[in-house]
Protein backbone atom coordinates (compact mmCIF):
# COMPACT_ATOMS: atom_id res chain seq x y z
CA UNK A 1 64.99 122.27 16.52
CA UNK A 2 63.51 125.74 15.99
CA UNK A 3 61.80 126.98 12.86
CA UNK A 4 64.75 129.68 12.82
CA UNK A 5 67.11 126.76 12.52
CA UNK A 6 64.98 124.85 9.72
CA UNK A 7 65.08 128.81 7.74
CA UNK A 8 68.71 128.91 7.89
CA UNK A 9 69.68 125.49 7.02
CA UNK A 10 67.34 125.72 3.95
CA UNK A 11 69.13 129.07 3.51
CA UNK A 12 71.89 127.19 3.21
CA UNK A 13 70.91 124.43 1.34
CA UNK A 14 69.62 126.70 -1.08
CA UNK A 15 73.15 128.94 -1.73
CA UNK A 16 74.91 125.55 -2.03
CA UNK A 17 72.64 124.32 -4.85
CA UNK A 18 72.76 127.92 -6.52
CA UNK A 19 76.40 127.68 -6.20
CA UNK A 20 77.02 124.33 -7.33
CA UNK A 21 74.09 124.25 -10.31
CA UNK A 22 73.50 128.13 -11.01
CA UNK A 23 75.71 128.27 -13.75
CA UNK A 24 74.64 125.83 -15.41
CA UNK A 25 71.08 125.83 -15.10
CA UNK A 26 71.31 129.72 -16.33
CA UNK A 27 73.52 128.73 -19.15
CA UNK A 28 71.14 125.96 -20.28
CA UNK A 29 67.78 128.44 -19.53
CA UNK A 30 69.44 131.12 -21.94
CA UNK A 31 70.11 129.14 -24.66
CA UNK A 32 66.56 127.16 -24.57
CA UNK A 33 64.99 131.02 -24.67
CA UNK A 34 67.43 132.55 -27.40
CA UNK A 35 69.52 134.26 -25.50
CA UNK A 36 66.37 136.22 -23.18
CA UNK A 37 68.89 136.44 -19.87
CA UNK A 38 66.13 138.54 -18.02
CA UNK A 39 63.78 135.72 -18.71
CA UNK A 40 66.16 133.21 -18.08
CA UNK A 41 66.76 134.81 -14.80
CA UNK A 42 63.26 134.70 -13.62
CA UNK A 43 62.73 131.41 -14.81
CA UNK A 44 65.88 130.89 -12.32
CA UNK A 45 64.19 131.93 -10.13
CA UNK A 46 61.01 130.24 -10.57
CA UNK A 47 62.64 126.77 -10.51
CA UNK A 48 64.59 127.56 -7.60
CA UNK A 49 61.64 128.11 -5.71
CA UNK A 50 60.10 124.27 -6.99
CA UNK A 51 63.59 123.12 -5.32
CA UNK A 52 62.94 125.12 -2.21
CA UNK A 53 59.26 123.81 -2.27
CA UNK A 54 60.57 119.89 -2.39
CA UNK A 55 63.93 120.47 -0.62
CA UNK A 56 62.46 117.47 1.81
CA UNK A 57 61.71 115.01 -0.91
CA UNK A 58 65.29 115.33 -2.86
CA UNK A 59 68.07 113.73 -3.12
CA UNK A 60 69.89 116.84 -3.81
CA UNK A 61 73.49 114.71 -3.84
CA UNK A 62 72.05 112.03 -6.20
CA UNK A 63 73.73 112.11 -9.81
CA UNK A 64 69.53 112.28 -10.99
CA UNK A 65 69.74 115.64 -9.40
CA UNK A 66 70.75 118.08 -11.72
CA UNK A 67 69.02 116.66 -14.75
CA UNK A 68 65.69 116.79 -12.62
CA UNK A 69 66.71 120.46 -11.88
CA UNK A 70 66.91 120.98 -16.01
CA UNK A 71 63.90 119.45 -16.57
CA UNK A 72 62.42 121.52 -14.47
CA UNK A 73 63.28 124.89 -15.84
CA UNK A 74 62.62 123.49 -19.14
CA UNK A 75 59.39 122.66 -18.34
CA UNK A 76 58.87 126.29 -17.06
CA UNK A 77 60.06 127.47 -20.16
CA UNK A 78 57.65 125.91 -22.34
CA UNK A 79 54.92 126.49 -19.61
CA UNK A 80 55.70 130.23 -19.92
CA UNK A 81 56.06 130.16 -23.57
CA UNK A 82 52.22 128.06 -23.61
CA UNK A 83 50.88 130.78 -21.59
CA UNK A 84 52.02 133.59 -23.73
CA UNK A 85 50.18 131.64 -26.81
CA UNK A 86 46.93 131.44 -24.98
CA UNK A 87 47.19 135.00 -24.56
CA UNK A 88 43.98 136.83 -26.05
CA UNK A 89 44.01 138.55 -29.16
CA UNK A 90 43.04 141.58 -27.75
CA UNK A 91 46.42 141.23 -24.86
CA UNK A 92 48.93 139.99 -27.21
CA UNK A 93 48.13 139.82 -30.74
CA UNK A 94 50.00 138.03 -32.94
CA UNK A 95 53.28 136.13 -31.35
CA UNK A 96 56.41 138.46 -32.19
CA UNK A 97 59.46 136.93 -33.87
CA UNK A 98 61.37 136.26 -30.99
CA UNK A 99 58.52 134.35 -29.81
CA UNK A 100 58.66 132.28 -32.71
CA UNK A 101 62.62 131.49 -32.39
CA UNK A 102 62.13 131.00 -28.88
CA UNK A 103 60.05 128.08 -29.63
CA UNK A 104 61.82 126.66 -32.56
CA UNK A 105 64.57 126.57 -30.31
CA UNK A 106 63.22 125.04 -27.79
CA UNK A 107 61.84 122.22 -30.01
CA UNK A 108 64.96 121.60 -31.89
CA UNK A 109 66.79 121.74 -27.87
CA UNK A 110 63.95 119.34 -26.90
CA UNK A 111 64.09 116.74 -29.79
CA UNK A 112 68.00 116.63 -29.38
CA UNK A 113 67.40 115.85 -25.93
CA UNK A 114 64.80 113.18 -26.76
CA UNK A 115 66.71 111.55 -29.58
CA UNK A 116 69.96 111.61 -27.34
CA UNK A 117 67.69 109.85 -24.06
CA UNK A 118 66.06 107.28 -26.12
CA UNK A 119 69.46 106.16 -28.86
CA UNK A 120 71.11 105.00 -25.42
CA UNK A 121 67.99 102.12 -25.13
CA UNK A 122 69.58 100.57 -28.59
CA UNK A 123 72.87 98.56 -28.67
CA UNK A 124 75.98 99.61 -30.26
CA UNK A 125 75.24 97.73 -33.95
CA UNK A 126 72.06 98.84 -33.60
CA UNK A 127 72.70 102.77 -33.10
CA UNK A 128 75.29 102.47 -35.52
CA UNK A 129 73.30 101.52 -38.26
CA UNK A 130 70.62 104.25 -37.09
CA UNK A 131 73.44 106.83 -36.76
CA UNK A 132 74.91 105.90 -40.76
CA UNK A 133 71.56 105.83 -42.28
CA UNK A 134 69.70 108.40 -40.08
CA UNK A 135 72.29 110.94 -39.13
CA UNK A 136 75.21 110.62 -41.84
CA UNK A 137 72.50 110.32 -44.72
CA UNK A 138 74.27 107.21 -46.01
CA UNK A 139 72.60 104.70 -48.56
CA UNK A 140 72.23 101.14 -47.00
CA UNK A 141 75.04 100.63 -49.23
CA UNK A 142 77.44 102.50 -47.77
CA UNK A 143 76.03 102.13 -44.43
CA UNK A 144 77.17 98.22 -44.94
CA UNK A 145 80.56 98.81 -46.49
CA UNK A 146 81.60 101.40 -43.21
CA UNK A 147 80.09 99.76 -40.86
CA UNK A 148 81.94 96.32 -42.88
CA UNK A 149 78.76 94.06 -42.63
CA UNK A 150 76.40 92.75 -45.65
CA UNK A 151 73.48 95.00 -46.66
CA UNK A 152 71.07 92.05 -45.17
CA UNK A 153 72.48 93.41 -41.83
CA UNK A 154 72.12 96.39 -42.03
CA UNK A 155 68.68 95.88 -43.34
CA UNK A 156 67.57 93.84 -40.24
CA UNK A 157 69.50 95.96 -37.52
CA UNK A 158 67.48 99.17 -38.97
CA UNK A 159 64.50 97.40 -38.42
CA UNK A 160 65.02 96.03 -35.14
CA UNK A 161 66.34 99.33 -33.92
CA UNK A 162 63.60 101.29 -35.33
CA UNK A 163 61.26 99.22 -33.36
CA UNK A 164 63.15 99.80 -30.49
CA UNK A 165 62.69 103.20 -31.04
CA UNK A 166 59.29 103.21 -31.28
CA UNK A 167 58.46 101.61 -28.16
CA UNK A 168 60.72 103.19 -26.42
CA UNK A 169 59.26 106.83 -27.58
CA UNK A 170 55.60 105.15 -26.70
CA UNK A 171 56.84 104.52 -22.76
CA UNK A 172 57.85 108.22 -23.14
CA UNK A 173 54.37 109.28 -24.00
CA UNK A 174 55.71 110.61 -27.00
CA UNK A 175 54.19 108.02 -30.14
CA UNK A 176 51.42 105.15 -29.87
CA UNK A 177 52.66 101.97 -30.04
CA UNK A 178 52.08 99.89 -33.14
């Protein structure tokens, strides 16, 4: 095989994966920077090139694909968004606004992601009670009377699940454990 054939087949490779992910991955780029499409574009670009840098190490068919290919931009994201708060204060000065909603965005996109990934470790009475009391703001109370188990329950699956939490936040790197 010639190096012209290895070029064309990544060529290839690489218009496939833009075709089948490029959407998406834009879409999800956009929305993590605010609506910034020229940024989102570049950053695009910039995790395209990671892709064509590993195209020999990935499972590009694998179902883990495309969420590695997210995680990916989004790290670029915040990497370009750490860099830009490094900057000098003679460069940049002060962040601008849309600097500022860029990165609330990002955290709130970031925790959502986080709390999503690590609710699926719990079972099903477990991340019930944790969705009543945590999400719908109920009182144990009426956490026990919808869910249609005694307050002790709901008592002892809150703390069971928010231990479950907590380690499984520590494997992330994302808490100590206790």
């Amino acid at each position: 095989m010639t190096s012209g054939t290895l070029e064309r087949n990544d060529d290839v490779i690489m218009r496939e994966l833009l075709d089948s992910h490029g959407v998406a991955l834009e879409r999800y780029v956009t929305k993590l920077l605010d609506g910034d499409r020229h940024t989102a574009a570049d950053i695009v670009q910039e995790t395209a090139l990671r892709v064509w840098q590993k195209v020999d190490e990935l499972d590009l068919s694998g179902p883990t694909f495309r969420r590695w290919l997210l995680k990916v931009a989004r790290r670029q994201v915040i990497d370009r968004y750490r860099m830009r708060m490094n900057r000098p204060a003679e460069i940049g000065g002060d962040a601008p606004d849309w600097a500022v909603r860029v990165s609330d965005s990002i955290e709130q996109s970031m925790a959502a992601m986080v709390v999503s990934d690590v609710l699926r470790v719990l079972s099903d009475n477990h991340r019930d009670v944790i969705t009543e009391l945590y999400f719908r703001g109920s009182s144990v109370g009426d956490a026990a009377a919808n869910l249609g188990v005694p307050v002790g329950t709901i008592k002892s699956r809150r703390f069971y699940a928010m231990r479950v939490l907590r380690e499984a936040l520590a494997k992330r790197g994302l808490t100590s454990p206790l």
